[in-house]
N, C-alpha and C. Protein backbone atom coordinates (compact mmCIF):
# COMPACT_ATOMS: atom_id res chain seq x y z
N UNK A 1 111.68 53.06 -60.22
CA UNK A 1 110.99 52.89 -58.97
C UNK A 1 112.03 52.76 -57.85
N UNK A 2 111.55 53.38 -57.05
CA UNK A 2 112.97 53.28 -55.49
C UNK A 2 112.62 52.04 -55.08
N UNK A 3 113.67 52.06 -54.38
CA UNK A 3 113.73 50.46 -53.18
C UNK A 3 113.68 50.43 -52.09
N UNK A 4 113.07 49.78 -51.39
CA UNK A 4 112.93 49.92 -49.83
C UNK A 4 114.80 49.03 -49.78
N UNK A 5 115.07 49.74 -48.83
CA UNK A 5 116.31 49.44 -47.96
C UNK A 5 116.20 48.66 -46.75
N UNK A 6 115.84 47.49 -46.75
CA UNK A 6 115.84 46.35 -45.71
C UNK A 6 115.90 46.30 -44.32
N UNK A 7 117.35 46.61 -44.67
CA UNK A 7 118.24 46.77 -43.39
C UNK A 7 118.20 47.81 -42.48
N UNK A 8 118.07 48.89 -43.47
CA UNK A 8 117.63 50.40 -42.49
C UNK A 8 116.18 50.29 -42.35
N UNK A 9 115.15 49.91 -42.52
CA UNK A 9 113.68 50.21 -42.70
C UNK A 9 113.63 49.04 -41.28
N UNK A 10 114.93 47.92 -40.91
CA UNK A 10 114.92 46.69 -39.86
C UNK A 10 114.96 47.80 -38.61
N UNK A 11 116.45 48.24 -39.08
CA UNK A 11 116.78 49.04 -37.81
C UNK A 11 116.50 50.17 -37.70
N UNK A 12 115.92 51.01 -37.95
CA UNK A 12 114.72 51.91 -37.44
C UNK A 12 113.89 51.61 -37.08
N UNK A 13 113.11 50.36 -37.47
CA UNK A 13 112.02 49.80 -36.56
C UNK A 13 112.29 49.24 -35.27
N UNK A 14 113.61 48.73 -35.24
CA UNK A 14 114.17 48.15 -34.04
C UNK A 14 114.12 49.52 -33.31
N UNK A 15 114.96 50.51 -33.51
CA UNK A 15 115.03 51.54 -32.39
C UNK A 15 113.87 52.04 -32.11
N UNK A 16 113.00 52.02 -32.99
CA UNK A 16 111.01 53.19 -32.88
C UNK A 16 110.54 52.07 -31.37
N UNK A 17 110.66 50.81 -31.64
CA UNK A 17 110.14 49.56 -30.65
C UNK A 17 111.15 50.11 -29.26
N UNK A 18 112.33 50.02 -29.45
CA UNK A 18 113.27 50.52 -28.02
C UNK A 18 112.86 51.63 -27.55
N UNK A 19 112.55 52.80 -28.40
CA UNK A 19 112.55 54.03 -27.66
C UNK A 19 111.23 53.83 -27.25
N UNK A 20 110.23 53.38 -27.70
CA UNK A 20 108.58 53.36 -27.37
C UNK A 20 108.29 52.52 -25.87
N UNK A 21 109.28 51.62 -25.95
CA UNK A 21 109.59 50.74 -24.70
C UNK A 21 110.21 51.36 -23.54
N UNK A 22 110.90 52.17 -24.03
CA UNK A 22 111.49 53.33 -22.74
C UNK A 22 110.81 54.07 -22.18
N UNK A 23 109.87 54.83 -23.34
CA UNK A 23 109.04 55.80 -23.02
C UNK A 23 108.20 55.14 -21.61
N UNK A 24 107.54 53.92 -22.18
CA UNK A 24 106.69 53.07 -21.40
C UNK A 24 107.03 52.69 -20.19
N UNK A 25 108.33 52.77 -20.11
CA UNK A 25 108.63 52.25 -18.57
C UNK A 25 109.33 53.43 -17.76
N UNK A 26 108.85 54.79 -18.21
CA UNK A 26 109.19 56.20 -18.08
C UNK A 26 108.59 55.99 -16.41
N UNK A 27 109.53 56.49 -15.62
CA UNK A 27 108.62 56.41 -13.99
C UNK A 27 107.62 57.82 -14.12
N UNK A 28 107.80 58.59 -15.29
CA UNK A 28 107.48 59.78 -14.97
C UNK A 28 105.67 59.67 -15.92
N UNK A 29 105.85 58.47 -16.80
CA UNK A 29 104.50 58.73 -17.67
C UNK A 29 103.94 57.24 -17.18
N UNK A 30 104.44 56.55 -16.41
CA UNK A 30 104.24 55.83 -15.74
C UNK A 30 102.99 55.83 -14.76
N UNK A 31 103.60 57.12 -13.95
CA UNK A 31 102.73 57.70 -12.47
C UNK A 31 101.73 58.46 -13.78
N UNK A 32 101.90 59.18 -14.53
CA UNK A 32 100.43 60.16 -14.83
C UNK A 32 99.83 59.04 -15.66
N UNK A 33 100.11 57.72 -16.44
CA UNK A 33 98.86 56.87 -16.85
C UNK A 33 98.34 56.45 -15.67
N UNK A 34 98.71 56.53 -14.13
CA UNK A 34 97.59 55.81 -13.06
C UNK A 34 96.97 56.50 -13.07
N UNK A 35 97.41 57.58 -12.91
CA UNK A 35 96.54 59.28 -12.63
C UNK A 35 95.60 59.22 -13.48
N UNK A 36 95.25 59.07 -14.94
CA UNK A 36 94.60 59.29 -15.56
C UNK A 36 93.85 58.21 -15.67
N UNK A 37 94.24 56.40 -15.32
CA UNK A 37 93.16 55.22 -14.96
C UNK A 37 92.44 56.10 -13.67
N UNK A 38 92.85 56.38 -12.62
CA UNK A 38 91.82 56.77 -11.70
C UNK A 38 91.21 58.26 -11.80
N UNK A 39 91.50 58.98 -12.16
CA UNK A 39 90.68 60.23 -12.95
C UNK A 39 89.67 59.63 -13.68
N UNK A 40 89.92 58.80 -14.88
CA UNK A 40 88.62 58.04 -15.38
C UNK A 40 88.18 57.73 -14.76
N UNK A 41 88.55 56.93 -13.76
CA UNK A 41 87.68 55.88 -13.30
C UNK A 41 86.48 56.66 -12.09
N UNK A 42 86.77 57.72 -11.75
CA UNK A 42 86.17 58.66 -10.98
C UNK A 42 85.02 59.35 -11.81
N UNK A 43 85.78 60.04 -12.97
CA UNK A 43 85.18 60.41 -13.80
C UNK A 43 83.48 59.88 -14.68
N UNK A 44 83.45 58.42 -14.51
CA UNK A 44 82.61 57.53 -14.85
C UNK A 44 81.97 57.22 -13.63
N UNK A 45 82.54 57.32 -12.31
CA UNK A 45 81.81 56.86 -11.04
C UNK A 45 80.94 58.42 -11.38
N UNK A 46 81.10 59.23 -11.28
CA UNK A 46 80.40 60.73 -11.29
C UNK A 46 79.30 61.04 -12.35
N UNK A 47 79.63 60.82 -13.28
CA UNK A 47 78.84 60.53 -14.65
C UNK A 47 77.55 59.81 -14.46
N UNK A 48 77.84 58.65 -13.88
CA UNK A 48 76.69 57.68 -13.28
C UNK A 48 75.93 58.37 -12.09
N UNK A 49 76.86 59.22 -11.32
CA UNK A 49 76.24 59.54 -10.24
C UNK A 49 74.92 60.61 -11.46
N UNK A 50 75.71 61.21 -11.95
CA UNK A 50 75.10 62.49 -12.37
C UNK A 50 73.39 61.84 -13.35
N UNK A 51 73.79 61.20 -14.01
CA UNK A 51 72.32 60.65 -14.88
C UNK A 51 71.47 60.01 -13.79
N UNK A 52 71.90 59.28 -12.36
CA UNK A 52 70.77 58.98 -12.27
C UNK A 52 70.01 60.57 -11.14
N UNK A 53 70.83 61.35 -10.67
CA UNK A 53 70.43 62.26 -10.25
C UNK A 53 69.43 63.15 -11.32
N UNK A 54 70.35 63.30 -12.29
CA UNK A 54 69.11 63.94 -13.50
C UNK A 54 67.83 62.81 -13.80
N UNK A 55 68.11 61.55 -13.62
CA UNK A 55 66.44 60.73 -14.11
C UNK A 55 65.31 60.84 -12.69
N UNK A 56 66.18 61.08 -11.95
CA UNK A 56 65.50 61.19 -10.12
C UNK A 56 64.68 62.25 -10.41
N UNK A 57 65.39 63.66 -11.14
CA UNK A 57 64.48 64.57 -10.97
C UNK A 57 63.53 65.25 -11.99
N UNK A 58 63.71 64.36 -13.16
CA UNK A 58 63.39 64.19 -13.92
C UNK A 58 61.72 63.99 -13.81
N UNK A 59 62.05 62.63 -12.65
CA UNK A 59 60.75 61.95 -12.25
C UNK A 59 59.83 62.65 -11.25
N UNK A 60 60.79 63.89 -10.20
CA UNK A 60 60.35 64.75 -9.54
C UNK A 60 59.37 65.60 -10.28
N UNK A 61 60.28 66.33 -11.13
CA UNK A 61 59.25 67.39 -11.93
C UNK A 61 58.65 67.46 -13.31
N UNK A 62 58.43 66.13 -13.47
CA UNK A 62 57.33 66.01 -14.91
C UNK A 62 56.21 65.87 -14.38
N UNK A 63 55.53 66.33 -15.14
CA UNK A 63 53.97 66.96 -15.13
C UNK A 63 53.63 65.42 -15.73
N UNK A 64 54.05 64.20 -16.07
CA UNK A 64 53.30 63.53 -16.02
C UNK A 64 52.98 62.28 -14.95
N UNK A 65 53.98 62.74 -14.00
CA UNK A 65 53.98 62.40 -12.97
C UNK A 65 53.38 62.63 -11.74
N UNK A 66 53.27 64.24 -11.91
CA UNK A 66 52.61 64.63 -11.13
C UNK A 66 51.03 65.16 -10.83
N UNK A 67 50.14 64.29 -9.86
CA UNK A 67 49.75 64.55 -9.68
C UNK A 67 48.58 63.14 -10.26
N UNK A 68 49.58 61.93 -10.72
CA UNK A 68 49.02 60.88 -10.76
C UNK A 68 48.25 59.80 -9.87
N UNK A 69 49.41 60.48 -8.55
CA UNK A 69 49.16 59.46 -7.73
C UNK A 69 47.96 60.01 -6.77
N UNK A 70 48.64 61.37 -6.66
CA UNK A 70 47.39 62.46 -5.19
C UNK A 70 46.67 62.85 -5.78
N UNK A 71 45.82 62.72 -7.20
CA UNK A 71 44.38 62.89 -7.95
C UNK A 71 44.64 64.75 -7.76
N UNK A 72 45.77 65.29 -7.90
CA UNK A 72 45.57 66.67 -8.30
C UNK A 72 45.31 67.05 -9.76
């Protein structure tokens, strides 16, 4: 059966944690995770816009709506 190697299995994890930490404080992936918090966050403002526009008209043109109120 092989052996895990301690020391190398330490320090490779040490560097995977450094380089992942670099990445993270990348100015360059930095600016596109805001980009992509406010893209979502737009994205979900719109979404909402959009369902209640579809339940609005929803309520416009069902036939069981219509024609409840003006006895057509």
């Amino acid at each position: 059966m092989a052996r895990l190697n301690l020391a190398h299995l330490t320090i490779t994890a040490a560097q995977n944690i450094q380089t992942a930490d670099e990445v993270r404080r990348d100015p360059a992936v930095v600016k596109a995770a805001k980009q992509f918090a406010e893209d979502s966050a737009q994205a979900l403002r719109s979404g909402g816009e959009l369902v209640r526009e579809a339940r609005a008209s929803w309520r416009r043109h069902s036939p069981l709506t219509k024609g409840t109120a003006t006895g057509e």
